[in-house]
N, C-alpha and C. Protein backbone atom coordinates (compact mmCIF):
# COMPACT_ATOMS: atom_id res chain seq x y z
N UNK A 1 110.95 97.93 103.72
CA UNK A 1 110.39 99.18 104.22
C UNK A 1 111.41 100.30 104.02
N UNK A 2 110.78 101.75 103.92
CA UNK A 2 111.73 102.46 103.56
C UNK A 2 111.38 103.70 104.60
N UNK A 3 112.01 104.91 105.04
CA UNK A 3 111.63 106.05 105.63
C UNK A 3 111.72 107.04 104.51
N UNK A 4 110.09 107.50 105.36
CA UNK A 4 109.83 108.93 104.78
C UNK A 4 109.60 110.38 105.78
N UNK A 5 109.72 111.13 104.83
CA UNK A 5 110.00 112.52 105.85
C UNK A 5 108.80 112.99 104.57
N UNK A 6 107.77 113.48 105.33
CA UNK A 6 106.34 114.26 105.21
C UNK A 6 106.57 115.87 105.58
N UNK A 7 106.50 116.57 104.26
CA UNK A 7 107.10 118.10 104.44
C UNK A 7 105.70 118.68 104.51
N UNK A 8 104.69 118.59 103.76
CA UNK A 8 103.44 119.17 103.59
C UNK A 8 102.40 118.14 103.97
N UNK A 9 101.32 118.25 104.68
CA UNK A 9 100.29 117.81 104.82
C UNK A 9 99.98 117.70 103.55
N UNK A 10 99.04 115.91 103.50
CA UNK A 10 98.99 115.51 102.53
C UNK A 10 97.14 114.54 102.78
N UNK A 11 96.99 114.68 101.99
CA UNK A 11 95.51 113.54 101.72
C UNK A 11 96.13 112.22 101.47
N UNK A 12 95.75 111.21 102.42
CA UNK A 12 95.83 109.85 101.53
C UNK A 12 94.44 108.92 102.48
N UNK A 13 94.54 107.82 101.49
CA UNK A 13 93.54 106.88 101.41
C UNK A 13 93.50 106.21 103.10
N UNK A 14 91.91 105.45 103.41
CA UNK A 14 92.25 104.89 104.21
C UNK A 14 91.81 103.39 104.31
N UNK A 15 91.92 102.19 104.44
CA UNK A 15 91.48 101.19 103.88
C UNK A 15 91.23 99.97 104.58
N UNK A 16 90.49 99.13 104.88
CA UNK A 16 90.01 98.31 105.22
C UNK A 16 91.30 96.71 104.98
N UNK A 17 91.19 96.27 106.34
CA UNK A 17 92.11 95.04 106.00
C UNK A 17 92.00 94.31 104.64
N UNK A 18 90.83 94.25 103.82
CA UNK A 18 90.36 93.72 102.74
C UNK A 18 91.13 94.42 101.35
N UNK A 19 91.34 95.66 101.80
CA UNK A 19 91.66 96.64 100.52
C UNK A 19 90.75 97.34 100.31
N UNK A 20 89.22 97.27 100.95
CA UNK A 20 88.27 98.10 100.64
C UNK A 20 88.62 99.77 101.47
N UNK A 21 88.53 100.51 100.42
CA UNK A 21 88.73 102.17 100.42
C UNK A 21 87.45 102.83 101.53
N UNK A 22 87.83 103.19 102.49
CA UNK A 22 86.90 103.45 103.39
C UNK A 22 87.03 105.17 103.82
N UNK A 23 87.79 106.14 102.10
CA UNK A 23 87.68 106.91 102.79
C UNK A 23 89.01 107.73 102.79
N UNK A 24 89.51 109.07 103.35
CA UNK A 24 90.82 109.74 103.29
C UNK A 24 90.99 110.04 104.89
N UNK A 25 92.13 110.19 105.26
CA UNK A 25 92.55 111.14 106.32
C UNK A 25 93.74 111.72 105.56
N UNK A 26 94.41 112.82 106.98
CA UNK A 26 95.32 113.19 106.53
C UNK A 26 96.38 112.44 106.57
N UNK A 27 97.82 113.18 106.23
CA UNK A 27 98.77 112.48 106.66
C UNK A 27 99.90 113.25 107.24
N UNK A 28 100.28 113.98 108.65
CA UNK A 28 100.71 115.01 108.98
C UNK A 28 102.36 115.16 108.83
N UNK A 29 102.65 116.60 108.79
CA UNK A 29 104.00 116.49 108.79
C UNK A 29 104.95 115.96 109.87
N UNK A 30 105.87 115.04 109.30
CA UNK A 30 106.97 114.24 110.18
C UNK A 30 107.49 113.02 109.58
N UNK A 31 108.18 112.31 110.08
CA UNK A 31 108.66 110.45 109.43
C UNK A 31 107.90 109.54 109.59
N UNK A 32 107.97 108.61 108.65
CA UNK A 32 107.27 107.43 108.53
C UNK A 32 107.89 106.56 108.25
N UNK A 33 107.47 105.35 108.26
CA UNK A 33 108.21 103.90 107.53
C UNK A 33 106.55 104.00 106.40
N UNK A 34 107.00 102.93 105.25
CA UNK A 34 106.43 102.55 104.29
C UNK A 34 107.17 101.72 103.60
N UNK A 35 106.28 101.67 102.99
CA UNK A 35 106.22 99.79 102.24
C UNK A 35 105.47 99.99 100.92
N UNK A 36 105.73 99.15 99.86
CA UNK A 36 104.71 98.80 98.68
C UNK A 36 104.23 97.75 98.60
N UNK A 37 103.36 97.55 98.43
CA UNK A 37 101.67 97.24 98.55
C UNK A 37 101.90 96.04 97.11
N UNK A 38 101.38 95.12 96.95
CA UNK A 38 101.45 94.48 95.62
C UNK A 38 100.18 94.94 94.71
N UNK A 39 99.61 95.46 95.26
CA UNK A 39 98.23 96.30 93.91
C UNK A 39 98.38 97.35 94.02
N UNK A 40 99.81 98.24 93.94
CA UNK A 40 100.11 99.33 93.20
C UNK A 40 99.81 100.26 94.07
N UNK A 41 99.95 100.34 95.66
CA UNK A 41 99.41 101.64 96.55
C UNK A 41 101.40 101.38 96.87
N UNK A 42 101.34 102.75 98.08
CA UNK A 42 102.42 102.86 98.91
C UNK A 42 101.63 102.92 100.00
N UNK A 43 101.83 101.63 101.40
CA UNK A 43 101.40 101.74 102.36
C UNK A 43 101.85 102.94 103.77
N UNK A 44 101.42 103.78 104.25
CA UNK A 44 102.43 104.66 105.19
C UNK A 44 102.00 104.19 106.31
N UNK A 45 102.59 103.97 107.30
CA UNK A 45 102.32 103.75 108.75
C UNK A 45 102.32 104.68 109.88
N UNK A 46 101.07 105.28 109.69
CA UNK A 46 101.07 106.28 110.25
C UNK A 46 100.65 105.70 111.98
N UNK A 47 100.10 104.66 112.27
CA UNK A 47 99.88 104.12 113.43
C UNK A 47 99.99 102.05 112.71
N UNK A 48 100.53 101.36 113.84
CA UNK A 48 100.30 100.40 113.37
C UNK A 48 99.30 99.79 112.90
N UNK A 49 98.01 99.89 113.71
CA UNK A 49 96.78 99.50 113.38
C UNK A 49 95.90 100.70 112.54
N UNK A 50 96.68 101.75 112.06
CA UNK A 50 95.87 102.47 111.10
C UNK A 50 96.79 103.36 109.69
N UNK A 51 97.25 102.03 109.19
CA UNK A 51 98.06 102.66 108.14
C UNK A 51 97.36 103.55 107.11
N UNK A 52 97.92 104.47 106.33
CA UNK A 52 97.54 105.53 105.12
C UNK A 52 98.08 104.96 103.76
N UNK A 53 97.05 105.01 102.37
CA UNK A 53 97.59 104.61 101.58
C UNK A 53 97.77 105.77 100.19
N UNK A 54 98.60 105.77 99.70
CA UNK A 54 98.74 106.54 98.37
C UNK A 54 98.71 105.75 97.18
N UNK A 55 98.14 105.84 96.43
CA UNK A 55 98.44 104.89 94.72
C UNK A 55 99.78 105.93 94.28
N UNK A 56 100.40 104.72 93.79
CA UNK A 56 102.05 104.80 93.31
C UNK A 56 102.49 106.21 92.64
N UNK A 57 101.71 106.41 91.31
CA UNK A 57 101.56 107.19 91.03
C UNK A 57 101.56 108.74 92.08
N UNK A 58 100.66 108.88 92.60
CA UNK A 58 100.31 109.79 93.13
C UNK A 58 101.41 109.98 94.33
N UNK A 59 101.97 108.87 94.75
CA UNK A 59 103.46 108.80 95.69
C UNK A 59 104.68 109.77 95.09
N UNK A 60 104.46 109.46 93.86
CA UNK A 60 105.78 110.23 92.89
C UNK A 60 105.21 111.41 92.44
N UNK A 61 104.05 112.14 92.30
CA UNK A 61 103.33 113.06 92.33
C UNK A 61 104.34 114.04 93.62
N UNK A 62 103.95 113.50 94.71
CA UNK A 62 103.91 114.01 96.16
C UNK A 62 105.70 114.02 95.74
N UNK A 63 106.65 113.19 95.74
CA UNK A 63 107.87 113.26 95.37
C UNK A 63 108.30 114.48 94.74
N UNK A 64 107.90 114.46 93.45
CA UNK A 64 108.23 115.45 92.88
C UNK A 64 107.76 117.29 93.04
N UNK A 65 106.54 117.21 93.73
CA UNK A 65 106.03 118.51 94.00
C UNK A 65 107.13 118.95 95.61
N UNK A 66 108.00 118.08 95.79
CA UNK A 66 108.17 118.37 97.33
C UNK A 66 108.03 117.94 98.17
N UNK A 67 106.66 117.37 98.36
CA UNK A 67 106.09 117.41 99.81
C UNK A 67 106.50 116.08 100.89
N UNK A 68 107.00 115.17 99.66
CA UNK A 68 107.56 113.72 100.48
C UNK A 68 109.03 113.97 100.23
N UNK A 69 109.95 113.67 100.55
CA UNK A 69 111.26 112.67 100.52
C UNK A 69 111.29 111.47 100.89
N UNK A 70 112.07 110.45 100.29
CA UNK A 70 112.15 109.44 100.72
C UNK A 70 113.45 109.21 101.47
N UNK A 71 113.46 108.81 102.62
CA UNK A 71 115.09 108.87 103.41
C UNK A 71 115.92 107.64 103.52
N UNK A 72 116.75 107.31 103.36
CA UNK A 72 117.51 106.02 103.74
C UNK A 72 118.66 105.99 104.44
N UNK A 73 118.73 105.97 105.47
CA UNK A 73 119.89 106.47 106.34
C UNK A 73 120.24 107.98 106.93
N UNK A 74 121.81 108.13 106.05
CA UNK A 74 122.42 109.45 105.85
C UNK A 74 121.56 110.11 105.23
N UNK A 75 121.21 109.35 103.79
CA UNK A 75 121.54 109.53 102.63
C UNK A 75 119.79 110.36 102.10
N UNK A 76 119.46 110.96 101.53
CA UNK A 76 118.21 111.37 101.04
C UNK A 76 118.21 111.51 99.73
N UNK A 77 117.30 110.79 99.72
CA UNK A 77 116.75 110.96 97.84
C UNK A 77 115.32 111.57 97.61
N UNK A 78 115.85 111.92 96.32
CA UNK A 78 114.48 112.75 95.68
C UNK A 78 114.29 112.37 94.25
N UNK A 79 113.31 112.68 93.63
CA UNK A 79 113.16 112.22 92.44
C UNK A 79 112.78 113.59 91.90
N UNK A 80 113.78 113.81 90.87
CA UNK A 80 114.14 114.60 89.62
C UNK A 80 113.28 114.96 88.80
């Protein structure tokens, strides 16, 4: 699991224990933990029992426009 810091309100997926797509909420500004998913989403935990999902892609989308960082400690990274 990794922490994230949510700069801009963001759209992501919302999904059914199955993987079935049931749909968007938001995803508001503040920290998160997340995780990757083995069929290519980034899971966010926005509540335990109601995580948010992004496809990978679209994770590094959000990276690069700004609106995510990914945090690890001290230390903050961004992608270039």
């Amino acid at each position: 699991m990794f922490n994230l810091l949510v700069k801009k309100k963001i759209v992501a997926r919302v999904r059914d224990q199955d993987g079935i797509d049931k749909g968007f909420s938001y995803l508001l500004i503040g920290n998160y933990l997340a995780k990757d998913t083995l069929d290519g989403y980034v899971q966010i935990e926005r509540t335990p029992d109601y995580p948010l999902y992004l496809m990978s892609f679209v994770f590094l989308e959000k990276i690069r426009a700004g609106a995510i960082e990914v945090m690890n400690g001290a230390e903050t990274f961004t992608l270039q």
